[in-house]
C-alpha atoms as a PDB file:
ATOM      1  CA  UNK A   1      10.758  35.857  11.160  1.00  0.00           C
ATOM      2  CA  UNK A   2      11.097  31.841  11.897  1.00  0.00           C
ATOM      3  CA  UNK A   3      13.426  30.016   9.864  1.00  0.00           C
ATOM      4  CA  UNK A   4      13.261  26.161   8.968  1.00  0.00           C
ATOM      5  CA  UNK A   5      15.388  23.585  10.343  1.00  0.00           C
ATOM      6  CA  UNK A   6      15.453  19.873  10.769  1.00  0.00           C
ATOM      7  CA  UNK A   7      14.846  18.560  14.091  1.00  0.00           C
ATOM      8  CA  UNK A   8      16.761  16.235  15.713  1.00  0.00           C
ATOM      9  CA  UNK A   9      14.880  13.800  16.177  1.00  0.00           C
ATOM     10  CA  UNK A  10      15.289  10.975  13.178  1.00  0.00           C
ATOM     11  CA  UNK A  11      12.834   8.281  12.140  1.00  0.00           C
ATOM     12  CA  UNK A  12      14.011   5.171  10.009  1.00  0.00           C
ATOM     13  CA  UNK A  13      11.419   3.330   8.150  1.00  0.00           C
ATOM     14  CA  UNK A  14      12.227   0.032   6.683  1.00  0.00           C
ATOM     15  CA  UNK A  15       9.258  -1.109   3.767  1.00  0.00           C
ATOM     16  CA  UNK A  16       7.618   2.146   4.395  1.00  0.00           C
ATOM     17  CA  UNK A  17       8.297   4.184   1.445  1.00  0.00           C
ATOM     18  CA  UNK A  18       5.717   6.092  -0.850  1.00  0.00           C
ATOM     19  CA  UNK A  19       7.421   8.604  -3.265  1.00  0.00           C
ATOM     20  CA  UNK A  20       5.156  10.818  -5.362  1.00  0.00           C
ATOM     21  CA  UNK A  21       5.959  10.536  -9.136  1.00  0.00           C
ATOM     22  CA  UNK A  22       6.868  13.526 -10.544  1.00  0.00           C
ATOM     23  CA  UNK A  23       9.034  14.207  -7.005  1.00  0.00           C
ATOM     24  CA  UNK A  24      11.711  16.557  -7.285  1.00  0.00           C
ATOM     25  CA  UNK A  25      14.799  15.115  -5.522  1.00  0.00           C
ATOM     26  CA  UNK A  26      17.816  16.757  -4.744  1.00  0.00           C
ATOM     27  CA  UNK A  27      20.979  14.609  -5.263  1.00  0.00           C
ATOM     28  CA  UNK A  28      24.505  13.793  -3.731  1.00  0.00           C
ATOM     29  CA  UNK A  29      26.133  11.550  -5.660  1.00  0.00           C
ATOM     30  CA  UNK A  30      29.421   9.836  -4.835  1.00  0.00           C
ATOM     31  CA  UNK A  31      32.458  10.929  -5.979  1.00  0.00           C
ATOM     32  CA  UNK A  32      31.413  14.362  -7.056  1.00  0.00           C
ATOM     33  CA  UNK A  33      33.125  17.050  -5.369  1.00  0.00           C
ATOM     34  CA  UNK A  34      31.956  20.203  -6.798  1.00  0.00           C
ATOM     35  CA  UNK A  35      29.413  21.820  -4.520  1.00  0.00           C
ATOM     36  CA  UNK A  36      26.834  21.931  -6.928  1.00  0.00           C
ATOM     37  CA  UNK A  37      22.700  21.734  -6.661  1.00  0.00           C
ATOM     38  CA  UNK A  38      21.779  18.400  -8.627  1.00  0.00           C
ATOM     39  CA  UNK A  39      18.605  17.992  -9.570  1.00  0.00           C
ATOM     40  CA  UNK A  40      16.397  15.221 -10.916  1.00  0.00           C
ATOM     41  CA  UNK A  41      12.930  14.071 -11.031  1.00  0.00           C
ATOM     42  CA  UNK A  42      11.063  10.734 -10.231  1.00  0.00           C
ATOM     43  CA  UNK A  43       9.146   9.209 -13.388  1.00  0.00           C
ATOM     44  CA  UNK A  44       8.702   5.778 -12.377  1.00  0.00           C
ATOM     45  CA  UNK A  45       9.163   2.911 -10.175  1.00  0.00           C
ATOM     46  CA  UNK A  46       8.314  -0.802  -9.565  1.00  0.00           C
ATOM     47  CA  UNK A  47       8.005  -1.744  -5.655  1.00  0.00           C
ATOM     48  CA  UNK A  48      10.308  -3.608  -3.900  1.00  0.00           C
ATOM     49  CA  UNK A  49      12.376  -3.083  -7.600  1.00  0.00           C
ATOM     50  CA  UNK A  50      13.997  -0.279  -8.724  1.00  0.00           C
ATOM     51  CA  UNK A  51      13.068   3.651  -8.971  1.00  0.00           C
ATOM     52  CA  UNK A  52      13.382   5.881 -12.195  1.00  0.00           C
ATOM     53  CA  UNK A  53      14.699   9.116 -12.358  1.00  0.00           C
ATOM     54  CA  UNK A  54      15.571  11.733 -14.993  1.00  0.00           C
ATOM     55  CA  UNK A  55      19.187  12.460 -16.277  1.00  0.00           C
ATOM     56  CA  UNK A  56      20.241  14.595 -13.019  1.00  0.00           C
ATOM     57  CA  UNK A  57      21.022  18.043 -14.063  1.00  0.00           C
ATOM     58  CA  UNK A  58      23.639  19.305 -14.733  1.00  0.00           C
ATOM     59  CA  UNK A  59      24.571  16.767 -16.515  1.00  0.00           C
ATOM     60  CA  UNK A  60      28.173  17.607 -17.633  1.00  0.00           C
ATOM     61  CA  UNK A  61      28.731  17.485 -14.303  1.00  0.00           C
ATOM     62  CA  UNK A  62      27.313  14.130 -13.052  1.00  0.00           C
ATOM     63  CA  UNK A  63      27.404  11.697 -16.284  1.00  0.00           C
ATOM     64  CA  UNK A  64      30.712  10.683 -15.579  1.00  0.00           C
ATOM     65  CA  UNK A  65      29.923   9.716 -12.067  1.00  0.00           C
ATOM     66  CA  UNK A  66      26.184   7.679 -13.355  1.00  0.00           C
ATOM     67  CA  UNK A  67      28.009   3.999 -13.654  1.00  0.00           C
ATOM     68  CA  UNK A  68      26.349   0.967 -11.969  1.00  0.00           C
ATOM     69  CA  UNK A  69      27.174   0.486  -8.219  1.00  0.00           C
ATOM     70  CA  UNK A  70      28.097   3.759  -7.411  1.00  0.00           C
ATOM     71  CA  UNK A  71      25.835   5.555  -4.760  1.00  0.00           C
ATOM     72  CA  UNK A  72      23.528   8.104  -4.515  1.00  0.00           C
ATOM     73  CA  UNK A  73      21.675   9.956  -1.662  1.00  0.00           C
ATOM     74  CA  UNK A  74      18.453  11.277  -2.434  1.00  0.00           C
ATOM     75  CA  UNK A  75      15.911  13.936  -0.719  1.00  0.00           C
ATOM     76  CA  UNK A  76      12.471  15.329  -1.550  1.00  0.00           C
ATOM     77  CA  UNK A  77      10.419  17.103   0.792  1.00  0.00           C
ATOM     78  CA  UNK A  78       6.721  15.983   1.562  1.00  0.00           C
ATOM     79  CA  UNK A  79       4.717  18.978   3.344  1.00  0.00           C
ATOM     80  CA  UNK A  80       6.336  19.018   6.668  1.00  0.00           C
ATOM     81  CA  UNK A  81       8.864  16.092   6.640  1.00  0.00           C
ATOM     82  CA  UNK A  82      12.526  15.959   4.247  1.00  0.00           C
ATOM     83  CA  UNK A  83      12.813  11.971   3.396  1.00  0.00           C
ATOM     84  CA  UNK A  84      15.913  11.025   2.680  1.00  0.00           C
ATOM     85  CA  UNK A  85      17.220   7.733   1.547  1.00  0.00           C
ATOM     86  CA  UNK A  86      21.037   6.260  -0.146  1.00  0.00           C
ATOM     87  CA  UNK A  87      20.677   3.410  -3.212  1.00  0.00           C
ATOM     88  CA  UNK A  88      23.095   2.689  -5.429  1.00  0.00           C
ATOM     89  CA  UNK A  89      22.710   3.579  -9.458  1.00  0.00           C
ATOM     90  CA  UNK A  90      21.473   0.339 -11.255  1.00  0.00           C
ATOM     91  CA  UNK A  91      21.837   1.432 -14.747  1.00  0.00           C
ATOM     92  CA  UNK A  92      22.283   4.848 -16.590  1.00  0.00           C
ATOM     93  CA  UNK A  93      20.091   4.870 -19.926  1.00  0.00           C
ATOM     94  CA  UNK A  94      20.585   6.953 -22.731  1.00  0.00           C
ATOM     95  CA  UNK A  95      17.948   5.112 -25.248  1.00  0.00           C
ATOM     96  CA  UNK A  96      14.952   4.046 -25.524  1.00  0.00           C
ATOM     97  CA  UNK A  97      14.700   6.610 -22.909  1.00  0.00           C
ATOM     98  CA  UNK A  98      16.903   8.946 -20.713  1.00  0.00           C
ATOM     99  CA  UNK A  99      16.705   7.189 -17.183  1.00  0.00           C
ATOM    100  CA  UNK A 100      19.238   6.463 -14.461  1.00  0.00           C
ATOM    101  CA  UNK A 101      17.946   3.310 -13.478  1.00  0.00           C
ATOM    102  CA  UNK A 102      18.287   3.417  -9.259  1.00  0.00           C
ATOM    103  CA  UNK A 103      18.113   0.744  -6.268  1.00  0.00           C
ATOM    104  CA  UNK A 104      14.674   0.684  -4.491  1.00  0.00           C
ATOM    105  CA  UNK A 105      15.489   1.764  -1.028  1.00  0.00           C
ATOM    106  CA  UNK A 106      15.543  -0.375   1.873  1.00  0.00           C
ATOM    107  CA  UNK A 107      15.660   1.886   4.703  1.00  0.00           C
ATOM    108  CA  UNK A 108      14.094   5.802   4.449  1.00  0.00           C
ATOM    109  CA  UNK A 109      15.398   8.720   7.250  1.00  0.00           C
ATOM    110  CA  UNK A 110      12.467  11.137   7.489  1.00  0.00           C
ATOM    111  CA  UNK A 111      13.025  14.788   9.398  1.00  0.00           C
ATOM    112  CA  UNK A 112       9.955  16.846  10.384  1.00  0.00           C
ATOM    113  CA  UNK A 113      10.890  20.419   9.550  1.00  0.00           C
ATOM    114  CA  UNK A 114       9.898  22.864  12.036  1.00  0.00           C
ATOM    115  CA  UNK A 115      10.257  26.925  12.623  1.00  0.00           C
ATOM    116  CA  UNK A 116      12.386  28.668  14.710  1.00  0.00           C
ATOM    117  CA  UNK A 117      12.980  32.037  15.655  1.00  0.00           C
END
C-alpha cells in the first residue's frame, strides 16, 4: 500500500491565493512548544486585507501565544496540493465575535502530494 508524501518540488505564488471558507487549517504558532495538533477554521476574509479564523483549538494551550505581531504558519490541503503560508496575528477577538484576526498572505508554498510505495 502507497503512502503520501510531499514532493520536492515547491511552488511560491505571490497574489495567487484562493482559500475556501470553511477551510480547516492546521496551525504552528510561534512560541508554542508543546507538540500539539492545533486546529482552526477559516470564516472570513477581505482580499488583499486580512483573513478570519476561529479561536484555534485547544485553546488553553494557544491563547496566551494569540497577541498581535506574533506569527503563525498555516496549512490546509486542497485535493492533491498542501498550501502553506506564514502571517502574523493581527488581532485576537473575544467579542462581538470569537476571531483571531490574521495577516493576508503575501507569498503561498503549495506541495503536490503524491503516492509512494
Amino acid at each position: 500500500m502507497g503512502r503520501m508524501m510531499a514532493d520536492m518540488a515547491e511552488e511560491t505564488q505571490e497574489g495567487a491565493f484562493h482559500i475556501p471558507f470553511g477551510a480547516m487549517l492546521k496551525l504552528k504558532i510561534d512560541g508554542i512548544l508543546i507538540p500539539v495538533e492545533i486546529k482552526s477554521q477559516l470564516v472570513g476574509m477581505l482580499k488583499d486585507e486580512y483573513l478570519l479564523i476561529t479561536h484555534p483549538t485547544p485553546l488553553a494551550t494557544t491563547k496566551p501565544k494569540l497577541f498581535p505581531g506574533n506569527r503563525v504558519i498555516a496549512q490546509y490541503q486542497s485535493g492533491d496540493t498542501v498550501v502553506v503560508f506564514g502571517v502574523q496575528i493581527k488581532a485576537f477577538l473575544l467579542k462581538p465575535i470569537r476571531v483571531v484576526v490574521l495577516e493576508y498572505p503575501d507569498k503561498v508554498l503549495r506541495r503536490k502530494l503524491r503516492a509512494e510505495s
